[in-house]
N, C-alpha and C. Protein backbone atom coordinates (compact mmCIF):
# COMPACT_ATOMS: atom_id res chain seq x y z
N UNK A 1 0.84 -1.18 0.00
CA UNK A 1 0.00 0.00 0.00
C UNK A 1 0.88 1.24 0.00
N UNK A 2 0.47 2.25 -0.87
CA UNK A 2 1.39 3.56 -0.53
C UNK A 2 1.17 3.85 0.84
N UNK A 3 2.32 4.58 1.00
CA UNK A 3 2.02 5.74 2.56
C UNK A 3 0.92 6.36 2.54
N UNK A 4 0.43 6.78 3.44
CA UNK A 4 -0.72 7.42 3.83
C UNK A 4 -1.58 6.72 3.33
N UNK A 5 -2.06 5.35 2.95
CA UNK A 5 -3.01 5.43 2.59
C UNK A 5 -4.04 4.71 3.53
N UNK A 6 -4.99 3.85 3.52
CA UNK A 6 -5.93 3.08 4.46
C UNK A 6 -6.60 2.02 3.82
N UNK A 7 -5.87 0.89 4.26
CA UNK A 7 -6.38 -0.40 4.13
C UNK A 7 -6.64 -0.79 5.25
N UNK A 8 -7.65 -2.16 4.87
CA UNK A 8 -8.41 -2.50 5.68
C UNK A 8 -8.06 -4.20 5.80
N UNK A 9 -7.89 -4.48 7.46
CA UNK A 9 -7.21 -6.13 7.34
C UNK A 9 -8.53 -6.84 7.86
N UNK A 10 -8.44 -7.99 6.82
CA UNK A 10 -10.06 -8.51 7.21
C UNK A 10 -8.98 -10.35 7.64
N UNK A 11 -9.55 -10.36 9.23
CA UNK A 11 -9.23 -11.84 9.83
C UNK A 11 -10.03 -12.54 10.16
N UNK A 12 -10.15 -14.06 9.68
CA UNK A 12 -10.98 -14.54 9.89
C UNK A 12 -10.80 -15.90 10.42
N UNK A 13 -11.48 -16.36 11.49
CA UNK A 13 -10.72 -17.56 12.67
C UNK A 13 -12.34 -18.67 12.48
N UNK A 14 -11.87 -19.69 12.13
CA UNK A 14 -12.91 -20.98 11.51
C UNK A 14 -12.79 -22.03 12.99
N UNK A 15 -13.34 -22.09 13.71
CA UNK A 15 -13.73 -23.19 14.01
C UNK A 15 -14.05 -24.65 13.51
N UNK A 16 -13.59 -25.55 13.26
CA UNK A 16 -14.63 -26.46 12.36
C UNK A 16 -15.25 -27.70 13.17
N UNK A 17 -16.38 -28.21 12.79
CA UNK A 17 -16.94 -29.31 13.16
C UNK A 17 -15.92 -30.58 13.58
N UNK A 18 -15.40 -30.89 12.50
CA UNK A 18 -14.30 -31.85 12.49
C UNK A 18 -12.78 -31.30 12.37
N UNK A 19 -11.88 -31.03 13.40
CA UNK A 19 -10.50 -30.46 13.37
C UNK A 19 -10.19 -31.07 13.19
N UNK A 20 -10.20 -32.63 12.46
CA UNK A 20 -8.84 -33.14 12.13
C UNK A 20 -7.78 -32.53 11.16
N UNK A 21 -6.36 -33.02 10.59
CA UNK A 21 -5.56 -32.24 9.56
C UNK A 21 -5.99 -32.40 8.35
N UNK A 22 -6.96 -33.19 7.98
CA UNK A 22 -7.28 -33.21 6.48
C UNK A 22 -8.40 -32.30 6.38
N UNK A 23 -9.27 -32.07 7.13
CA UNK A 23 -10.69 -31.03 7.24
C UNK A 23 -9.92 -29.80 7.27
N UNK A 24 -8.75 -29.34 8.35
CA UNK A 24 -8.07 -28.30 8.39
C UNK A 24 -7.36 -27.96 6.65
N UNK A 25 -6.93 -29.00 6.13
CA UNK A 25 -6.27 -28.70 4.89
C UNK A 25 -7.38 -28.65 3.82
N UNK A 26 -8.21 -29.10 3.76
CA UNK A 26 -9.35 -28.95 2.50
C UNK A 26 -9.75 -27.81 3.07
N UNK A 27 -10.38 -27.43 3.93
CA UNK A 27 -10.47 -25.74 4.31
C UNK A 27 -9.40 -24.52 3.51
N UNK A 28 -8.53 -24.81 4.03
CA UNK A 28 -7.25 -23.81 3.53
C UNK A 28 -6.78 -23.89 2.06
N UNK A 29 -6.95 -25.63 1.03
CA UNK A 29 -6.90 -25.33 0.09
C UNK A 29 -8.38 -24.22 -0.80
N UNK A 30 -9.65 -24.71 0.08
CA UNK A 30 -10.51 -23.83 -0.63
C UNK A 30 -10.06 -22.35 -0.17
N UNK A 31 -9.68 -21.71 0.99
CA UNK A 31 -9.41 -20.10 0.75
C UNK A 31 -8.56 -20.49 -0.08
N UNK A 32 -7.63 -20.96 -0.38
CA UNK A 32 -6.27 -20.39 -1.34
C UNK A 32 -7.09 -20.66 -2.92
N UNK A 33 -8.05 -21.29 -3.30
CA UNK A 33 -8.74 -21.61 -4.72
C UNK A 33 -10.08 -20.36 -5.00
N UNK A 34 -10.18 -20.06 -4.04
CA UNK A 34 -11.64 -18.74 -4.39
C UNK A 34 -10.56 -17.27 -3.83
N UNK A 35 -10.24 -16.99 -2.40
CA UNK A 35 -10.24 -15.92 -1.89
C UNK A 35 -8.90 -14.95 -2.61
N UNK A 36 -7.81 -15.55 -2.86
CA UNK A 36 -6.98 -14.80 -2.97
C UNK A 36 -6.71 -13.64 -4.31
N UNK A 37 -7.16 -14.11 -5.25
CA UNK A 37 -7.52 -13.43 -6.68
C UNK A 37 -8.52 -12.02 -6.52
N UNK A 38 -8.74 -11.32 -5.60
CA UNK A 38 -9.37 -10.02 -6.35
C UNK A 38 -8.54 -9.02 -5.91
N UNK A 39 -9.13 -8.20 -6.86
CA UNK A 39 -8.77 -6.77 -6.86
C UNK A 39 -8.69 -6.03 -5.29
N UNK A 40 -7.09 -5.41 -4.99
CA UNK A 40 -6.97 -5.41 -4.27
C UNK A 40 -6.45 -5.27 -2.69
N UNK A 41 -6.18 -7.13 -3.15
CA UNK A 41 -5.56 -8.07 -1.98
C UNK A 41 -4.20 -7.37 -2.06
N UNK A 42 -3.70 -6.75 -1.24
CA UNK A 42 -2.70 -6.77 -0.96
C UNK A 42 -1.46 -7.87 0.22
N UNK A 43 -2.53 -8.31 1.24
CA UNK A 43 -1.41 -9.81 1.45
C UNK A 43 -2.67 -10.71 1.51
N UNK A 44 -2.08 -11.91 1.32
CA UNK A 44 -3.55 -12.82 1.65
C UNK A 44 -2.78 -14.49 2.27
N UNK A 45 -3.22 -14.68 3.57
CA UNK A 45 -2.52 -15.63 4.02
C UNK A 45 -3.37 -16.86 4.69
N UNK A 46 -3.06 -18.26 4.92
CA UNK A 46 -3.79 -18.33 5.00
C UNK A 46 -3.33 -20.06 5.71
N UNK A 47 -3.38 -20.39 7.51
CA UNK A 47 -3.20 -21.30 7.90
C UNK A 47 -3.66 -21.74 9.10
N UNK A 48 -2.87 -23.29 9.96
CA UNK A 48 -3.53 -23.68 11.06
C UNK A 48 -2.75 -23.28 12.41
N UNK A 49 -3.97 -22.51 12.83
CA UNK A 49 -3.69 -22.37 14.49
C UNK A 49 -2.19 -22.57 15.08
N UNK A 50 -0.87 -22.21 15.63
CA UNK A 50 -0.12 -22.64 15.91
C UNK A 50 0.01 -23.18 17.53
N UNK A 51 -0.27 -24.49 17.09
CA UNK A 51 -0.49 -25.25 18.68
C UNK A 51 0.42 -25.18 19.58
N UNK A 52 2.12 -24.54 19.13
CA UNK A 52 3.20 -24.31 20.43
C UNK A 52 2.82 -23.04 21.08
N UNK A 53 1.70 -22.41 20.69
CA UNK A 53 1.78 -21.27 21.70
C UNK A 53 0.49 -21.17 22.40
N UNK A 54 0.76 -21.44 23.42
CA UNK A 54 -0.33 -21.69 24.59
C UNK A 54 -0.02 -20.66 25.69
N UNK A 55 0.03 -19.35 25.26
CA UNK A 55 0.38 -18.87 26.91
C UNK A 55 -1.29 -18.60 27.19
N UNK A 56 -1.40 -17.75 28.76
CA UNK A 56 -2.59 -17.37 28.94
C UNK A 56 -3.42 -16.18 27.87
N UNK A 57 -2.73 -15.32 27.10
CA UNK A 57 -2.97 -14.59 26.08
C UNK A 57 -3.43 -14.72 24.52
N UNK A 58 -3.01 -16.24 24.58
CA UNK A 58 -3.53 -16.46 22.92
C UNK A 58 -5.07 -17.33 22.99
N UNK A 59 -5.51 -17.04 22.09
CA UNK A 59 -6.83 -17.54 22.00
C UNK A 59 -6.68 -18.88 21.16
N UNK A 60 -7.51 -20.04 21.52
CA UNK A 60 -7.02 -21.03 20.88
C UNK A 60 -7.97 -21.96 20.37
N UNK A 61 -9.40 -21.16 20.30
CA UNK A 61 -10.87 -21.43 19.72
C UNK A 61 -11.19 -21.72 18.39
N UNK A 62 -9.55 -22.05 17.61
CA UNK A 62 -9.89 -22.09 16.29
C UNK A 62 -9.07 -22.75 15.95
N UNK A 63 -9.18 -23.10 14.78
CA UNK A 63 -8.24 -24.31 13.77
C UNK A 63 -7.61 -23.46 12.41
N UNK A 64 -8.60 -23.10 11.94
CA UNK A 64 -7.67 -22.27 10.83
C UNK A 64 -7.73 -20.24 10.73
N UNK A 65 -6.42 -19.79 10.27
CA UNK A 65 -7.26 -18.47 10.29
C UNK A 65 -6.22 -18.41 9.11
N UNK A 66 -7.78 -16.85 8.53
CA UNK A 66 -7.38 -15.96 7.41
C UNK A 66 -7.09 -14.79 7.53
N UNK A 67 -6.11 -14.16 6.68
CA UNK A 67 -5.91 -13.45 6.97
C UNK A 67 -5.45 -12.53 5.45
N UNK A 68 -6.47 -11.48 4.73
CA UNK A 68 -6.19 -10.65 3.58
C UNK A 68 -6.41 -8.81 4.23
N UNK A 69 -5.53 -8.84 3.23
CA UNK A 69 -5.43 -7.34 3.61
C UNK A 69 -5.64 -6.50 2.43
N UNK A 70 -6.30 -5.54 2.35
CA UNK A 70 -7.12 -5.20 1.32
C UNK A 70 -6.48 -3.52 1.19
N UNK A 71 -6.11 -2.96 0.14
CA UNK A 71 -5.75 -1.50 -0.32
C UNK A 71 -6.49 -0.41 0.01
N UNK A 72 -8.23 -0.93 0.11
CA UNK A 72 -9.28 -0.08 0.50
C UNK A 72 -10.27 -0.22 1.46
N UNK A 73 -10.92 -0.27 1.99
CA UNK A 73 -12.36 -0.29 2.70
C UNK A 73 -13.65 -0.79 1.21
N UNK A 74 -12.96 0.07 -0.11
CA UNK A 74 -13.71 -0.61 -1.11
C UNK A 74 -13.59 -1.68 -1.78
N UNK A 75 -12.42 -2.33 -1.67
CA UNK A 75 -11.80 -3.47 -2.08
C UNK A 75 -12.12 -4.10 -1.15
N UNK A 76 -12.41 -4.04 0.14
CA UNK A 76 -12.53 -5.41 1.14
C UNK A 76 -14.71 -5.50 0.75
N UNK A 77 -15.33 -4.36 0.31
CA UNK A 77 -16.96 -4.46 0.23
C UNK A 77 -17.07 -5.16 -1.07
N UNK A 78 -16.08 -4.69 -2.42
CA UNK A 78 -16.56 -5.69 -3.49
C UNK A 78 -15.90 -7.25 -3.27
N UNK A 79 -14.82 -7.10 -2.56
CA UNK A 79 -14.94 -9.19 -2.01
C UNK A 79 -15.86 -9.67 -1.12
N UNK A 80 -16.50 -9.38 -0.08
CA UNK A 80 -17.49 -9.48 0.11
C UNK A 80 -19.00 -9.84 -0.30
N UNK A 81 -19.05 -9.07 -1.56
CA UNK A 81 -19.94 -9.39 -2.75
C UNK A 81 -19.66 -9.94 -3.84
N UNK A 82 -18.55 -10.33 -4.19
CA UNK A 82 -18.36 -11.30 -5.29
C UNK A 82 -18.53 -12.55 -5.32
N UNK A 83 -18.61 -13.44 -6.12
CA UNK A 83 -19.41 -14.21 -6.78
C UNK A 83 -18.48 -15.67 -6.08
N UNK A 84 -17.17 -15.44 -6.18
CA UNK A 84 -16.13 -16.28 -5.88
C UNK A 84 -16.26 -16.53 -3.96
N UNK A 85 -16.38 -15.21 -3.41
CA UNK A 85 -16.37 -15.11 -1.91
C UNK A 85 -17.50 -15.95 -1.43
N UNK A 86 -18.81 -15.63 -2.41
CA UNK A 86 -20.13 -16.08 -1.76
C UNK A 86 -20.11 -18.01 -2.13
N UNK A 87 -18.99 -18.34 -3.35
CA UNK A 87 -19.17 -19.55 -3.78
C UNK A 87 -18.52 -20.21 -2.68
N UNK A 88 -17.55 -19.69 -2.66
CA UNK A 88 -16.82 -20.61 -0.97
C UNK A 88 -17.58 -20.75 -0.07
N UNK A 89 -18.38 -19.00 0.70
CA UNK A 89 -19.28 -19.46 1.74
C UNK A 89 -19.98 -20.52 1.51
N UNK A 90 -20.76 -21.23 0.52
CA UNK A 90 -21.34 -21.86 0.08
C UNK A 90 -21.13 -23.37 0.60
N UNK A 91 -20.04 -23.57 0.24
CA UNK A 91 -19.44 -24.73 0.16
C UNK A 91 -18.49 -25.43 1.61
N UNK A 92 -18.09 -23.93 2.15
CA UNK A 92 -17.71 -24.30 3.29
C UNK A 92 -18.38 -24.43 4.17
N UNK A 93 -19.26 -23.75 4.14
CA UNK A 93 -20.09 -23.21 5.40
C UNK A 93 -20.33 -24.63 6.43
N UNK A 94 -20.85 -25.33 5.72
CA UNK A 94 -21.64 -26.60 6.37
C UNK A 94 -20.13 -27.26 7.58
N UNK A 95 -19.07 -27.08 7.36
CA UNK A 95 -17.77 -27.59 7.90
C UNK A 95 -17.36 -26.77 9.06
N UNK A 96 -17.72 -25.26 9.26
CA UNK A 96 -17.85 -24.79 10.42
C UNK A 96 -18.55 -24.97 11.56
N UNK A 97 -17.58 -25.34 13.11
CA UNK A 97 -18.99 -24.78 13.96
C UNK A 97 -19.09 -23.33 14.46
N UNK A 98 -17.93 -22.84 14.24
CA UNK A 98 -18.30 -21.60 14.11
C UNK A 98 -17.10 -20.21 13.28
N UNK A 99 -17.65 -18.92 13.26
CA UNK A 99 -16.55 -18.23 12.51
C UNK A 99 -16.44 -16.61 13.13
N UNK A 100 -15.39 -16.50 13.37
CA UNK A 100 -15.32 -15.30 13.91
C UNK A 100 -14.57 -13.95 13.02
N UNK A 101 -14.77 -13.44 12.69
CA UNK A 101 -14.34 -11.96 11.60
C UNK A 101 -13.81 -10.73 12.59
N UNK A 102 -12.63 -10.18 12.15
CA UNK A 102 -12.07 -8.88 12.87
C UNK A 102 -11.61 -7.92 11.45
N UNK A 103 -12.64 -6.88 11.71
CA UNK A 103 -11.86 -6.43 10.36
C UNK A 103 -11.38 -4.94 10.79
N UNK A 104 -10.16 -4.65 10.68
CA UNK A 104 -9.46 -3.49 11.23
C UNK A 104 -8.61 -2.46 10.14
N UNK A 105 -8.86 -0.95 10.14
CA UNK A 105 -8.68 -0.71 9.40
C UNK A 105 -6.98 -0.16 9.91
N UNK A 106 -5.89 -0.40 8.48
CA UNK A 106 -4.98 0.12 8.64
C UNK A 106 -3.94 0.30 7.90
């Protein structure tokens, strides 16, 4: 992103029904097959929970997280609405038990 400008980091922490490593990896290959391609993305990352860090400070309610960072506030509303974002929800959805979103602008 240039200086001064304001992007927006959209994180997103999956819970899933079934944590085993193959549910964790078919998860993460679908973000890396729909999410990372739009207009935009300036980083887009995308893995499992790191289980060596257990202090009292880390949260550990999840199995996989995402993590894209977007050039605009308008670039993070048209992924949101595209066709590719909503096809994943689609498909993943049923594999979550739950999903938590932080989206911070910076």
């Amino acid at each position: 992103m240039p200086a001064g400008s304001t992007g927006l980091a959209h994180l997103v922490f999956f819970a899933l029904k079934d944590p085993s490593a193959d549910a964790r990896e078919a998860l993460i290959a679908a973000c890396r097959k729909h999410l990372p391609q739009h207009e935009g993305v300036v980083h887009f990352s995308v893995g499992v929970r790191g289980e060596a860090y257990q202090r009292p400070v880390n949260d550990r309610q999840f199995d996989v997280a995402l993590v894209i960072v977007f050039d605009s506030e308008a670039a993070h509303d048209r992924y949101q609405e595209s066709a590719a974002h909503k096809q994943f929800i689609a498909e993943q959805a049923s594999n979550w038990s739950s999903v938590r979103v932080f989206d911070a602008i910076v």
